[in-house]
N, C-alpha and C. Protein backbone atom coordinates (compact mmCIF):
# COMPACT_ATOMS: atom_id res chain seq x y z
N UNK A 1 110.44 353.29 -108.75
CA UNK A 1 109.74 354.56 -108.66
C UNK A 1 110.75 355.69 -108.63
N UNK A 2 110.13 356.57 -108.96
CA UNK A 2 111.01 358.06 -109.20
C UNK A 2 111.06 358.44 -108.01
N UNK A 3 112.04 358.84 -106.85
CA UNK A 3 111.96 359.55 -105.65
C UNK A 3 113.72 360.22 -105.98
N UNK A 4 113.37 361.32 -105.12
CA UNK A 4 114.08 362.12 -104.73
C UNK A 4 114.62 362.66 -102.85
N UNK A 5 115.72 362.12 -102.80
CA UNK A 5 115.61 362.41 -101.26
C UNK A 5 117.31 363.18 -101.07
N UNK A 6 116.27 364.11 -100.09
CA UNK A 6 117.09 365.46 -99.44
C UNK A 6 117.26 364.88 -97.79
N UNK A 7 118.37 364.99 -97.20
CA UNK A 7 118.27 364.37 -95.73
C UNK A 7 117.39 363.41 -95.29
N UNK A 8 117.21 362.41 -96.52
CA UNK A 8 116.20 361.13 -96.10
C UNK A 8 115.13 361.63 -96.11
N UNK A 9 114.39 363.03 -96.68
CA UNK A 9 113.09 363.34 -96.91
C UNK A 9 112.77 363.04 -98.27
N UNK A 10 111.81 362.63 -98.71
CA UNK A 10 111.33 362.81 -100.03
C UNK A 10 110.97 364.00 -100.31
N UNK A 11 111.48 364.69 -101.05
CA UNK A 11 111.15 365.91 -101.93
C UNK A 11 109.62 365.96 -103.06
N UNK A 12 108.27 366.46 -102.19
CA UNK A 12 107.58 365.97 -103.39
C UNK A 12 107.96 366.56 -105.00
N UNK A 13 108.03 368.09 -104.63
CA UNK A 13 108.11 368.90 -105.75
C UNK A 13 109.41 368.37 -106.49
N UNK A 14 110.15 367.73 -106.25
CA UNK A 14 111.06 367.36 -106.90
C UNK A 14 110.47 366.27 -108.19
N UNK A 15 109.94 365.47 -107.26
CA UNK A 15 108.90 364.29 -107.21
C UNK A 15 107.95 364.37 -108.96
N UNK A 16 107.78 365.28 -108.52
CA UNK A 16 106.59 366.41 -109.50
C UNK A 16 107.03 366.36 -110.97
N UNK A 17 108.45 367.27 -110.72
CA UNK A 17 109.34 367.72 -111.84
C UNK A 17 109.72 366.71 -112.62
N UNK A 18 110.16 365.79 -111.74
CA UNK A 18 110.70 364.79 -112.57
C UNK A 18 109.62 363.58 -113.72
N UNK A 19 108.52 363.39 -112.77
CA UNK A 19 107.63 362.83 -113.63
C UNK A 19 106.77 363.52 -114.73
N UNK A 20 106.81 364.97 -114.54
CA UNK A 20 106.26 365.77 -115.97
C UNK A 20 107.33 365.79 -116.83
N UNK A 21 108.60 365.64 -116.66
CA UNK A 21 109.93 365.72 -117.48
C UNK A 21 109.64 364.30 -118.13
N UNK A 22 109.53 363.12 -117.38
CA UNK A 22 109.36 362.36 -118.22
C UNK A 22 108.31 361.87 -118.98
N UNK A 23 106.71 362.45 -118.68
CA UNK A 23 105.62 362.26 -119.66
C UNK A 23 106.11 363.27 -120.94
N UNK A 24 106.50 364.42 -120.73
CA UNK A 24 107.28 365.20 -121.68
C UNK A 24 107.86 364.53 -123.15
N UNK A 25 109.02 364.04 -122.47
CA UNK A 25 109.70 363.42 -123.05
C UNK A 25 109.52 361.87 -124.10
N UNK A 26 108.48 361.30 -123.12
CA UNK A 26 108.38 360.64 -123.75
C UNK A 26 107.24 360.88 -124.80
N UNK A 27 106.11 361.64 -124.76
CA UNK A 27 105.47 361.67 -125.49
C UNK A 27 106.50 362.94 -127.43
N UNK A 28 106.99 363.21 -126.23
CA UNK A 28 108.11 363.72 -127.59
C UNK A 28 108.54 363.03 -128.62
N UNK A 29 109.43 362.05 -127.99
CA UNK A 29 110.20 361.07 -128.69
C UNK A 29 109.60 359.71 -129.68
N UNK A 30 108.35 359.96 -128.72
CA UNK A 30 106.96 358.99 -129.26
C UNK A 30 106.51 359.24 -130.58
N UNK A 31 106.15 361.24 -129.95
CA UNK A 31 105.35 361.43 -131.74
C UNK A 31 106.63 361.62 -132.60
N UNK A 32 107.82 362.31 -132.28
CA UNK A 32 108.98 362.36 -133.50
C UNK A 32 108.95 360.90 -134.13
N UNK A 33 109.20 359.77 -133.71
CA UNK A 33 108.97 358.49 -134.53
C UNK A 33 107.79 358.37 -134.87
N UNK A 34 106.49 358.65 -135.25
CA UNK A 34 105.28 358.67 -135.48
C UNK A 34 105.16 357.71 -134.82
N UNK A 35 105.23 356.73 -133.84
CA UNK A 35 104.80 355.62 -133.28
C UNK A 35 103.91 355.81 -132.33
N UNK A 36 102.31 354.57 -132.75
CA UNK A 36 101.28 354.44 -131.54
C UNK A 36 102.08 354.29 -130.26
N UNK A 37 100.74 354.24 -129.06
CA UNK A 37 101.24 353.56 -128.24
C UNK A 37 101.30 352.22 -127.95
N UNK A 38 100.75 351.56 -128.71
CA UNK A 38 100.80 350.64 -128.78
C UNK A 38 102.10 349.66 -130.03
N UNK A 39 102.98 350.81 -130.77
CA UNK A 39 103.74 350.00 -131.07
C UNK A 39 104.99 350.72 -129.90
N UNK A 40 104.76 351.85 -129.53
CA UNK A 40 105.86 351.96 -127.95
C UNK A 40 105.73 350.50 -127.43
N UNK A 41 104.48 350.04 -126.71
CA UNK A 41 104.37 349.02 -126.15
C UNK A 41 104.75 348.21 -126.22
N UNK A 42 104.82 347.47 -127.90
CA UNK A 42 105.41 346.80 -128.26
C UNK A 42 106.91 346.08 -128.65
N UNK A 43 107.60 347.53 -128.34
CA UNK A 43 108.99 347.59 -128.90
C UNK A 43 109.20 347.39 -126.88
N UNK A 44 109.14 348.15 -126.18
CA UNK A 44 109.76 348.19 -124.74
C UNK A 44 109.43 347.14 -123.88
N UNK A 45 107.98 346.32 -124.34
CA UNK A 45 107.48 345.42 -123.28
C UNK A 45 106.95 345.84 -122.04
N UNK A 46 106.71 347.33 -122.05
CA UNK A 46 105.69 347.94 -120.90
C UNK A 46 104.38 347.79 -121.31
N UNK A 47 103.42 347.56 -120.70
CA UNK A 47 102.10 347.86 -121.07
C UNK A 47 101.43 349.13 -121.66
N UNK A 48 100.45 349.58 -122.23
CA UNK A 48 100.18 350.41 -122.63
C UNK A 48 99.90 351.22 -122.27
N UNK A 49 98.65 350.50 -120.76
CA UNK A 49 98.04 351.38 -120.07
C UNK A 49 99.04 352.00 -119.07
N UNK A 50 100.09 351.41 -118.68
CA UNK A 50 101.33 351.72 -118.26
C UNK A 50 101.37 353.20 -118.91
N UNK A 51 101.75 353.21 -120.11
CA UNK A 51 102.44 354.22 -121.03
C UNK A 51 101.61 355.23 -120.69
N UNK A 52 100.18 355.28 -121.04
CA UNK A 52 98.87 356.24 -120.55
C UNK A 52 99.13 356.95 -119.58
N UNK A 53 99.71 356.24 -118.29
CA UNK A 53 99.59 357.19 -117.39
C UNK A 53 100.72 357.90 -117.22
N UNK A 54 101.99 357.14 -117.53
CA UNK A 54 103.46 358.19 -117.89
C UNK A 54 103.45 359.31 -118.54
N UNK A 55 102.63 359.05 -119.56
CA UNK A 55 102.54 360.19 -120.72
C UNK A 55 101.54 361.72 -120.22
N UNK A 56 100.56 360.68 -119.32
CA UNK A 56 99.88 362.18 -118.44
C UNK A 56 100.32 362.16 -117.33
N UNK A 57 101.41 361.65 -116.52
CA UNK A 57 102.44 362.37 -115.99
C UNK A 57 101.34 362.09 -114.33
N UNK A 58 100.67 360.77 -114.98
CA UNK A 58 99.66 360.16 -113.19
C UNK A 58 100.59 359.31 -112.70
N UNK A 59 101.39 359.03 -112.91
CA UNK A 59 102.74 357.88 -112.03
C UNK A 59 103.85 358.30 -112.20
N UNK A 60 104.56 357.63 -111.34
CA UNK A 60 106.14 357.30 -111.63
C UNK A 60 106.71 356.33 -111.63
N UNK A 61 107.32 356.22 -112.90
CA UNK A 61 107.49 354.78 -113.16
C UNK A 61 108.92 354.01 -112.56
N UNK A 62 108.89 353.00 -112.47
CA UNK A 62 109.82 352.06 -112.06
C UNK A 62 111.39 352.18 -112.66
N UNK A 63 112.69 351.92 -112.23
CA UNK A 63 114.25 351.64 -113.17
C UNK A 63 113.85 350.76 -113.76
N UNK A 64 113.18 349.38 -113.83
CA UNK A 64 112.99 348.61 -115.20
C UNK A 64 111.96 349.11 -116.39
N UNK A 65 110.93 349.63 -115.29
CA UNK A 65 109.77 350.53 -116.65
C UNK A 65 110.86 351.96 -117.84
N UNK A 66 111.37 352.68 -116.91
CA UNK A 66 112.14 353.17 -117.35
C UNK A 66 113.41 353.07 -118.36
N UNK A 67 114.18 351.68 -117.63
CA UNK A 67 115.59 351.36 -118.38
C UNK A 67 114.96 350.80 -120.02
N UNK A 68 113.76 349.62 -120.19
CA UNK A 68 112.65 349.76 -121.21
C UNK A 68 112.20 350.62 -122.13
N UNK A 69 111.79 351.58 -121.77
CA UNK A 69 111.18 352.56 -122.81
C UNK A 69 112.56 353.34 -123.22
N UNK A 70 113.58 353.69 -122.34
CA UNK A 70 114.77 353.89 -123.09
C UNK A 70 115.78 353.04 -123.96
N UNK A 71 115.20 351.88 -123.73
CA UNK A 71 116.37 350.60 -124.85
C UNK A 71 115.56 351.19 -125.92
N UNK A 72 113.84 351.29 -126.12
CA UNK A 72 113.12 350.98 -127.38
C UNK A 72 113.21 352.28 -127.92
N UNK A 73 113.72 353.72 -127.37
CA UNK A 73 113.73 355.28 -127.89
C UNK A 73 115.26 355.08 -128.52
N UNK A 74 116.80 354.11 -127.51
CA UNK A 74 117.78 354.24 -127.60
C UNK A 74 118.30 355.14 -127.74
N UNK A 75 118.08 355.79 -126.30
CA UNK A 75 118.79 356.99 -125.22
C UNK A 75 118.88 356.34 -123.98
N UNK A 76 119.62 357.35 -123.35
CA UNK A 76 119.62 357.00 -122.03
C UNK A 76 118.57 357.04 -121.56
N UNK A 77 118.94 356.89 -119.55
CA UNK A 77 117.40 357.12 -119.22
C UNK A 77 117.66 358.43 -118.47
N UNK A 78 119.05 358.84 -118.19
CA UNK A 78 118.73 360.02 -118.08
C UNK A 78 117.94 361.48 -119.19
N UNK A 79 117.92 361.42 -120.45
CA UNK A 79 117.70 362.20 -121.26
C UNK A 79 115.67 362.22 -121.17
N UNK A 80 115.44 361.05 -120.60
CA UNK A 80 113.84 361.04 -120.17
C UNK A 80 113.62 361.89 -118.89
N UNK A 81 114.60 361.65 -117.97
CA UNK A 81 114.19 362.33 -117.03
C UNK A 81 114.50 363.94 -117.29
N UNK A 82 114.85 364.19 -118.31
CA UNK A 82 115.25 365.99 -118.25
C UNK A 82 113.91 366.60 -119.67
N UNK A 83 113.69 367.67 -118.89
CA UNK A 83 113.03 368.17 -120.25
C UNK A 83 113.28 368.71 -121.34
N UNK A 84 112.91 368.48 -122.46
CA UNK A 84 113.29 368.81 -123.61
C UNK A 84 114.29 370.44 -123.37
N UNK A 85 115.51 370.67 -124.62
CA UNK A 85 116.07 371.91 -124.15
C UNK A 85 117.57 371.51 -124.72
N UNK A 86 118.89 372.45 -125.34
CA UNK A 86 119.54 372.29 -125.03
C UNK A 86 120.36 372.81 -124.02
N UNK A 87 121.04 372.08 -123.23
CA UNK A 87 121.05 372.72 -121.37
C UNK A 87 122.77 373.70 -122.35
N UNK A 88 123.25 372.94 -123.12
CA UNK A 88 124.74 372.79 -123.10
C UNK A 88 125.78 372.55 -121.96
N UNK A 89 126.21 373.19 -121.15
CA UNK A 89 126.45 372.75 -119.69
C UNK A 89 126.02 372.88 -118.54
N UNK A 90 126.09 372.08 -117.69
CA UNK A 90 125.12 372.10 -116.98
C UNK A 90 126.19 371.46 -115.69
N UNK A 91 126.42 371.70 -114.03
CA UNK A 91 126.43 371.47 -113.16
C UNK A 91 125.52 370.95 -112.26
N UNK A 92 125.50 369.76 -111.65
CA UNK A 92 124.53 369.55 -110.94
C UNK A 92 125.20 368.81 -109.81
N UNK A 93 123.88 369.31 -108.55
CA UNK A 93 124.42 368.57 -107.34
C UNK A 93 124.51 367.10 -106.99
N UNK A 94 124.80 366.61 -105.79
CA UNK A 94 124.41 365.17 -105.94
C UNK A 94 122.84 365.28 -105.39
N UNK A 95 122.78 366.59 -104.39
CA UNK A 95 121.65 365.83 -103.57
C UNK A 95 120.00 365.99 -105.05
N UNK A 96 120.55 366.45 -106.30
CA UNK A 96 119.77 366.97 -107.30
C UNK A 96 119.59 365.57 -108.21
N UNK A 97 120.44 364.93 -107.90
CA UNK A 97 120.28 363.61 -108.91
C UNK A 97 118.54 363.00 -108.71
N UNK A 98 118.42 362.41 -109.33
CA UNK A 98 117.27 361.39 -109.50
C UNK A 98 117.48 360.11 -108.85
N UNK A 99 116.81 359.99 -107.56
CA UNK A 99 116.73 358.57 -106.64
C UNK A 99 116.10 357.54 -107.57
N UNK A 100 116.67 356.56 -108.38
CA UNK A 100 115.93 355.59 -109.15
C UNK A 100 115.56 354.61 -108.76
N UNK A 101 116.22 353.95 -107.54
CA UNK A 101 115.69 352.83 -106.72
C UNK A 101 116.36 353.33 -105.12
N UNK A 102 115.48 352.52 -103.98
CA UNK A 102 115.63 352.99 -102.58
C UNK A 102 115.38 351.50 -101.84
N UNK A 103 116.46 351.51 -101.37
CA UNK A 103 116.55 350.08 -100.52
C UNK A 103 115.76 350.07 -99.61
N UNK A 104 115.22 349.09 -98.69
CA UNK A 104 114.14 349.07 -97.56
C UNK A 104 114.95 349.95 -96.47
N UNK A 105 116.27 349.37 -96.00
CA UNK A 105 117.72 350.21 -94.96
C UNK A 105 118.12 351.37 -95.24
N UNK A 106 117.41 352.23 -96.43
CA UNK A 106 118.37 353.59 -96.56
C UNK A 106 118.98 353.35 -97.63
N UNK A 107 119.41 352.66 -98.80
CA UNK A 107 120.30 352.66 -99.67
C UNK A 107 119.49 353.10 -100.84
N UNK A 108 120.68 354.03 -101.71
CA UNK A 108 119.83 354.44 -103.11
C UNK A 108 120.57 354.15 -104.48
N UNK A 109 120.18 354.55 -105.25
CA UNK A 109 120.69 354.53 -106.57
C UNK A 109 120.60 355.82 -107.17
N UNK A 110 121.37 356.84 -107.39
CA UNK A 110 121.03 358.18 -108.32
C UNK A 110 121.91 357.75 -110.00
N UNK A 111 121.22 358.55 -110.88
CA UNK A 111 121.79 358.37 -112.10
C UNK A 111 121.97 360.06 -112.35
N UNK A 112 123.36 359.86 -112.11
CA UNK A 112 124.15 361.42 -111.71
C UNK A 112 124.24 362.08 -113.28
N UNK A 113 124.55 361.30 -114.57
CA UNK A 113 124.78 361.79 -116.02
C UNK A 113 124.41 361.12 -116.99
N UNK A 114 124.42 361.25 -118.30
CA UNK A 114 123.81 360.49 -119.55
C UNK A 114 124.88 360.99 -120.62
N UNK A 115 125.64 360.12 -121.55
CA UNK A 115 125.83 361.17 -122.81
C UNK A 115 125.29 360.18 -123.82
N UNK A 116 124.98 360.98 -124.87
CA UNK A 116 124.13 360.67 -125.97
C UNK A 116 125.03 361.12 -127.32
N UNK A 117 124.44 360.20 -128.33
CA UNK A 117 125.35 360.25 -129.82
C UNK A 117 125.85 358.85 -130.47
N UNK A 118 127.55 359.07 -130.22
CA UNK A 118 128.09 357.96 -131.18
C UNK A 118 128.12 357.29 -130.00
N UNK A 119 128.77 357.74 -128.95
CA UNK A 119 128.79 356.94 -127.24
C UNK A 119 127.81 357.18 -126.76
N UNK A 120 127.12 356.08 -126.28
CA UNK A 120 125.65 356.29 -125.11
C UNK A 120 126.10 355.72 -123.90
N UNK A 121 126.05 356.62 -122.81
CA UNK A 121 126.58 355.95 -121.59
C UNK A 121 126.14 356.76 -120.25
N UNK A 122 126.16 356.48 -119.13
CA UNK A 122 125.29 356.90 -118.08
C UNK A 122 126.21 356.54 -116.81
N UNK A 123 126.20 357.53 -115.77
CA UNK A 123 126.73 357.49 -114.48
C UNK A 123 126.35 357.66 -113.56
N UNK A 124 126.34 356.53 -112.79
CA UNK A 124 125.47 356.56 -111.80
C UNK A 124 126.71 356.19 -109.96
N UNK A 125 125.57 356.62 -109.14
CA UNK A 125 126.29 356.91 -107.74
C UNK A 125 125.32 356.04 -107.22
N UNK A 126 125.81 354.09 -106.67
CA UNK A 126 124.92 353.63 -105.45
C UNK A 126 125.74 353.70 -104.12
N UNK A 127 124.27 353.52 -102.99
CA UNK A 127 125.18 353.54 -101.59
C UNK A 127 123.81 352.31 -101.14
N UNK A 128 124.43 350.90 -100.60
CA UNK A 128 123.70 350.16 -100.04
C UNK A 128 123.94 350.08 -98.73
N UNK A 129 122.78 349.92 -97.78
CA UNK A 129 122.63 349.31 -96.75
C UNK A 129 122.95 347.87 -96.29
N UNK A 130 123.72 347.83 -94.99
CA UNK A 130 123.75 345.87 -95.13
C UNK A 130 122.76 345.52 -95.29
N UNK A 131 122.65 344.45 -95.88
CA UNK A 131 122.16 343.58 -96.25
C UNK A 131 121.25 343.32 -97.77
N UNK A 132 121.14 344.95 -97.93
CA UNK A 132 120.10 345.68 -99.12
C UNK A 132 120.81 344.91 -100.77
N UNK A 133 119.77 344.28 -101.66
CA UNK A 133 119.92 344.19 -102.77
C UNK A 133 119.32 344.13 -103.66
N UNK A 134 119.71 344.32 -104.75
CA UNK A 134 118.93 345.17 -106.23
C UNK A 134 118.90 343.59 -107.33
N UNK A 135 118.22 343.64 -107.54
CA UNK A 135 118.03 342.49 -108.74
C UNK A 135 117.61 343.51 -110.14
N UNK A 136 118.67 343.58 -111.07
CA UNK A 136 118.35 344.46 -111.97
C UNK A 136 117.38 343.94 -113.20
N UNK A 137 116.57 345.06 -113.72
CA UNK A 137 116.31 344.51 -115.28
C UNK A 137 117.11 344.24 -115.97
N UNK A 138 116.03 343.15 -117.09
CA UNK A 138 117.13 342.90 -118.19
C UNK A 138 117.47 344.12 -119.27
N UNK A 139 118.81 344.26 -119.45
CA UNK A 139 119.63 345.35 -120.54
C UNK A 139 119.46 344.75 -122.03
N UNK A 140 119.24 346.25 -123.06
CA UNK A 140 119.53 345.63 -124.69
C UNK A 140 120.82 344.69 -124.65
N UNK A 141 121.08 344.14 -125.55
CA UNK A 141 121.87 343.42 -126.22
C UNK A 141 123.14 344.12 -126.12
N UNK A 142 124.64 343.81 -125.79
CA UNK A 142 125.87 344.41 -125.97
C UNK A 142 125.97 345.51 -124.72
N UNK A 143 124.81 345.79 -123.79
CA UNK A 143 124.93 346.57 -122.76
C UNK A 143 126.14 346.40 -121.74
N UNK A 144 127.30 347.39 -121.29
CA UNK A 144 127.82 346.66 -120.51
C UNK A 144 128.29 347.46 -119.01
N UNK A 145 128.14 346.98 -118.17
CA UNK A 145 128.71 347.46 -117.05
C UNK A 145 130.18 347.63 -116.12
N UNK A 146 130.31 348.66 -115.63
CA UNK A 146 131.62 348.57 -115.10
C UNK A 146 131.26 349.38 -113.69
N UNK A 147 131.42 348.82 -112.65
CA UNK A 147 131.23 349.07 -111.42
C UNK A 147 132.42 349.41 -110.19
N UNK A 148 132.86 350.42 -110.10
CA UNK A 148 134.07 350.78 -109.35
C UNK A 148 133.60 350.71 -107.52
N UNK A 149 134.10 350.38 -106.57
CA UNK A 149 133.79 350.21 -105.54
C UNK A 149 134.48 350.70 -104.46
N UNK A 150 133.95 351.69 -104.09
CA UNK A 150 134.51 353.17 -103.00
C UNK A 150 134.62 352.44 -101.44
N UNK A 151 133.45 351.64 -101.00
CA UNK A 151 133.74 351.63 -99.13
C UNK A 151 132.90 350.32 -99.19
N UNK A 152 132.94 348.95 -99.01
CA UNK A 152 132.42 348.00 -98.23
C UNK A 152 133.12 346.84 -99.22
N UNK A 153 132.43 345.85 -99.50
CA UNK A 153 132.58 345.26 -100.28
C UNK A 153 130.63 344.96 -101.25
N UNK A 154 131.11 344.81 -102.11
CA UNK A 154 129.98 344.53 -103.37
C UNK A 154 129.47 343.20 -103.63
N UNK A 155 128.93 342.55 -103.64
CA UNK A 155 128.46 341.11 -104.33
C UNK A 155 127.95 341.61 -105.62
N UNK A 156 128.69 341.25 -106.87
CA UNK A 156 127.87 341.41 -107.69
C UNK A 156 127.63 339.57 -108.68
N UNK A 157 126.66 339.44 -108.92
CA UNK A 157 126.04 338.55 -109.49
C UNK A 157 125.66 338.64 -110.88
N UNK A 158 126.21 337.72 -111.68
CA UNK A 158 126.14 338.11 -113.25
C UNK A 158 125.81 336.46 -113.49
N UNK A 159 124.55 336.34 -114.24
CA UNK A 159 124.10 335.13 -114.60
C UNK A 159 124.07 334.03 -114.23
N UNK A 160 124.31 334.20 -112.28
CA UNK A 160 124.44 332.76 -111.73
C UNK A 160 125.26 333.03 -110.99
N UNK A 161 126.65 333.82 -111.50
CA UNK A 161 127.84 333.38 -110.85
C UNK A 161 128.22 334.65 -110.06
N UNK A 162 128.98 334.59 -108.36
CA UNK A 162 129.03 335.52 -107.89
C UNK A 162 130.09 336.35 -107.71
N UNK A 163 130.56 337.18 -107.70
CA UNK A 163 131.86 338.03 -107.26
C UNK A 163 131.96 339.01 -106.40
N UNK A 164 132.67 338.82 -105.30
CA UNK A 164 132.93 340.13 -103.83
C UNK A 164 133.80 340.90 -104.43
N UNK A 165 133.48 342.01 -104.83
CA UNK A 165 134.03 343.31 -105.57
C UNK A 165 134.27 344.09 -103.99
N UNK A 166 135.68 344.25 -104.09
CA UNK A 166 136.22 345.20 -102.66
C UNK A 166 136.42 346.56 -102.49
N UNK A 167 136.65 347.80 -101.51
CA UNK A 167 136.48 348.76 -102.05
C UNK A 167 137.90 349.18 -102.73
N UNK A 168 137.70 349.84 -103.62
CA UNK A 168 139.54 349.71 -104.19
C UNK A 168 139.23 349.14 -106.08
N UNK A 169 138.47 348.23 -105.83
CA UNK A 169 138.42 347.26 -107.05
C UNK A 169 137.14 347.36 -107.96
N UNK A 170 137.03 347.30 -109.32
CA UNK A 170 136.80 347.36 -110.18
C UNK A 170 136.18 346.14 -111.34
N UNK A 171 134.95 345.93 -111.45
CA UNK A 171 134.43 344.72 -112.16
C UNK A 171 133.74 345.36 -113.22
N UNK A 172 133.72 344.78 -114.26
CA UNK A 172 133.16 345.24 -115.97
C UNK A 172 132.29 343.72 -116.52
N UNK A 173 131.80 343.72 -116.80
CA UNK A 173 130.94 343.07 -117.58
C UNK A 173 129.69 342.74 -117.78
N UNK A 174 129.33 342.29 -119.15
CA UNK A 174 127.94 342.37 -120.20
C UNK A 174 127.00 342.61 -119.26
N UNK A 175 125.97 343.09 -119.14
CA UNK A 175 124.77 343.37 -118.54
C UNK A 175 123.69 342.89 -119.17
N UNK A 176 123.78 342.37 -120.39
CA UNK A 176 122.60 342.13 -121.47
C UNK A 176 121.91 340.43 -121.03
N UNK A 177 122.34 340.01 -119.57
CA UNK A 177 121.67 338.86 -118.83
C UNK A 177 121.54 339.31 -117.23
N UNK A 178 120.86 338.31 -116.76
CA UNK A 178 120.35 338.62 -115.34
C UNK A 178 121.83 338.76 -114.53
N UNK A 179 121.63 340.31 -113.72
CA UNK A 179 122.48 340.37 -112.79
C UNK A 179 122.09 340.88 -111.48
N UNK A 180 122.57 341.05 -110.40
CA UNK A 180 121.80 341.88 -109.36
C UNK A 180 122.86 342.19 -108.51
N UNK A 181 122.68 343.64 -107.63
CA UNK A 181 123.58 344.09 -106.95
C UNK A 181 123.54 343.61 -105.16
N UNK A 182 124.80 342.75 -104.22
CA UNK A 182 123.98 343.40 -102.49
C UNK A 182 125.10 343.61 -101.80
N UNK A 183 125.06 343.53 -101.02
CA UNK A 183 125.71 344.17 -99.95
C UNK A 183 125.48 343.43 -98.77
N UNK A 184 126.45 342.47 -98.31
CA UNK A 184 126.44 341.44 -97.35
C UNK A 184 127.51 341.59 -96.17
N UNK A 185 127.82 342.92 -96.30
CA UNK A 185 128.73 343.07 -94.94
C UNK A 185 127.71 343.75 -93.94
N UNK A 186 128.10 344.49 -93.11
CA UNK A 186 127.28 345.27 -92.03
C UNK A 186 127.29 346.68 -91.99
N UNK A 187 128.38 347.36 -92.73
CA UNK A 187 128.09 348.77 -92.94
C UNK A 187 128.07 349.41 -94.40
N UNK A 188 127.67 350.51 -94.80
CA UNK A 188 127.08 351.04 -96.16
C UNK A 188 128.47 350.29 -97.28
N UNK A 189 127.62 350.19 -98.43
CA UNK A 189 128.50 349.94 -99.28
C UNK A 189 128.28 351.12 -100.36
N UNK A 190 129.71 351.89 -100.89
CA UNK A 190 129.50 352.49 -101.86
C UNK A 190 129.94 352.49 -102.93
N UNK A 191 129.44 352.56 -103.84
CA UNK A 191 130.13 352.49 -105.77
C UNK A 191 129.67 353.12 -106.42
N UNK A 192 130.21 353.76 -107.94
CA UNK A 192 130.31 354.37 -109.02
C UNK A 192 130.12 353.49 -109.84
N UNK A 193 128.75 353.70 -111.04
CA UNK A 193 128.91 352.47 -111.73
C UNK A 193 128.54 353.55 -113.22
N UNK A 194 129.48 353.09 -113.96
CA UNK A 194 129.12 353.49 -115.93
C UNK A 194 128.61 352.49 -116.43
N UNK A 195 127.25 352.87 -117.20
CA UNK A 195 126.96 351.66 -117.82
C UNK A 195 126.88 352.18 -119.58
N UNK A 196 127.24 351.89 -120.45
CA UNK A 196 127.70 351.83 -121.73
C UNK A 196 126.52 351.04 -122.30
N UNK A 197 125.39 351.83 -123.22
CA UNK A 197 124.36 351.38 -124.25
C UNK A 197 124.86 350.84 -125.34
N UNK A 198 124.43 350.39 -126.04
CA UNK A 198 124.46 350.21 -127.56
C UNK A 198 123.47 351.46 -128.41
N UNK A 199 123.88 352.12 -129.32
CA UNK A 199 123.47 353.00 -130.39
C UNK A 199 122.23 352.60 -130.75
N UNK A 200 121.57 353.08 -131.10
CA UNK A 200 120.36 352.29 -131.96
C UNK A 200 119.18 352.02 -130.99
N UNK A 201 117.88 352.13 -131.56
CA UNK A 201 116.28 351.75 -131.20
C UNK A 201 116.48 350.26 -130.85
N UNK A 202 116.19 349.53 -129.76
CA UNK A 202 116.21 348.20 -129.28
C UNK A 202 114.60 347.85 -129.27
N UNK A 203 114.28 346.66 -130.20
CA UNK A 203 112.62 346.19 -130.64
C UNK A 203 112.41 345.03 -129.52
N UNK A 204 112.31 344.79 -128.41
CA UNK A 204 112.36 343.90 -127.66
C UNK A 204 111.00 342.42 -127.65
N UNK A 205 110.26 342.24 -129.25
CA UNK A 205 109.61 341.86 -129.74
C UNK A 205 110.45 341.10 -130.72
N UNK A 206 111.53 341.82 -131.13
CA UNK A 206 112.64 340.57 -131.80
C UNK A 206 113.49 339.88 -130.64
N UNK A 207 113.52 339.91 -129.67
CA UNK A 207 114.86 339.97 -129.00
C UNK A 207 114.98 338.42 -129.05
């Protein structure tokens, strides 16, 4: 879900903004490809009626509903959450980022940047709670991650196999299989993570 939090408050109006930015958007990007919703549906693997209510801007959708409809547009997912416009530069705060996931303990996920073009790539700021962990969606094809690690230690999990990423240290690899993020010490864990798209509309009906 889309949340936004200011001193551990949820911000509705934030709340607001962000989910008309992304019915916006997506219905933008929708009609520029002349595509139903039902071949959206088809290409991302969200439901339709899903799509219905994104598009009139009655929900907020999920980081996997989301990371989805951006493999099948092939943009980021920040460029959904902003409304159409060119900003050209733009400053933004942290506490302004977009909360994309929220641990049960306090921990979040913001997706702080996006760039778009020949490089597609996205930056994001997590902070977990002990014990708190993320089981991510699955990524297009060639997706890859690189996760830098500021204060605890990291478990990160890539297709089975596990690795304690320390703070100091630095782990990269494919995202395009099951991975998930936790945090198994006792105080916050924090990291910087870039994740690097592949170019191109992803049909997740071929995959």
């Amino acid at each position: 879900m889309i949340v936004t939090v200011k001193d551990n408050v949820l911000t509705a109006t934030r709340v607001e903004e962000l989910t008309a930015a992304v019915a916006t958007r997506v219905r933008s990007l929708r009609g520029g490809r002349g595509w139903s919703l039902d071949e959206l549906a088809g290409r991302s693997g969200v439901s339709k009626g899903m799509l219905v209510q994104i598009e009139a801007a009655r929900t907020n959708p999920s980081i996997g509903t989301l990371c989805r409809i951006a493999d099948a547009f092939g943009v980021t997912m920040t460029l959904l959450l902003e409304p159409p416009g060119d900003r050209g530069v733009e400053v933004r705060d942290l506490d302004r980022a977009a909360v994309l996931w929220t641990g049960p303990a306090g921990g979040s996920a913001r997706v702080l940047a996006g760039v778009a073009g020949a490089n597609v790539a996205e930056l994001w700021h997590w902070e977990l709670a002990a014990g708190e962990e993320h089981q991510s969606p699955d990524h297009a094809p060639g997706t890859c991650e690189v996760i830098h690690v500021l204060a605890g230690v990291l478990t990160v999990t890539v297709a089975g196999t596990s690795y304690d990423v320390r703070a100091g240290q630095t782990i990269e690899y494919l995202a395009d299989r099951p991975h998930s993020y936790r945090n198994g010490g006792r105080g916050t864990c924090r990291a910087e993570m870039m994740v690097t798209l592949p170019t191109g509309e992803h049909d997740r009906r071929t995959r």
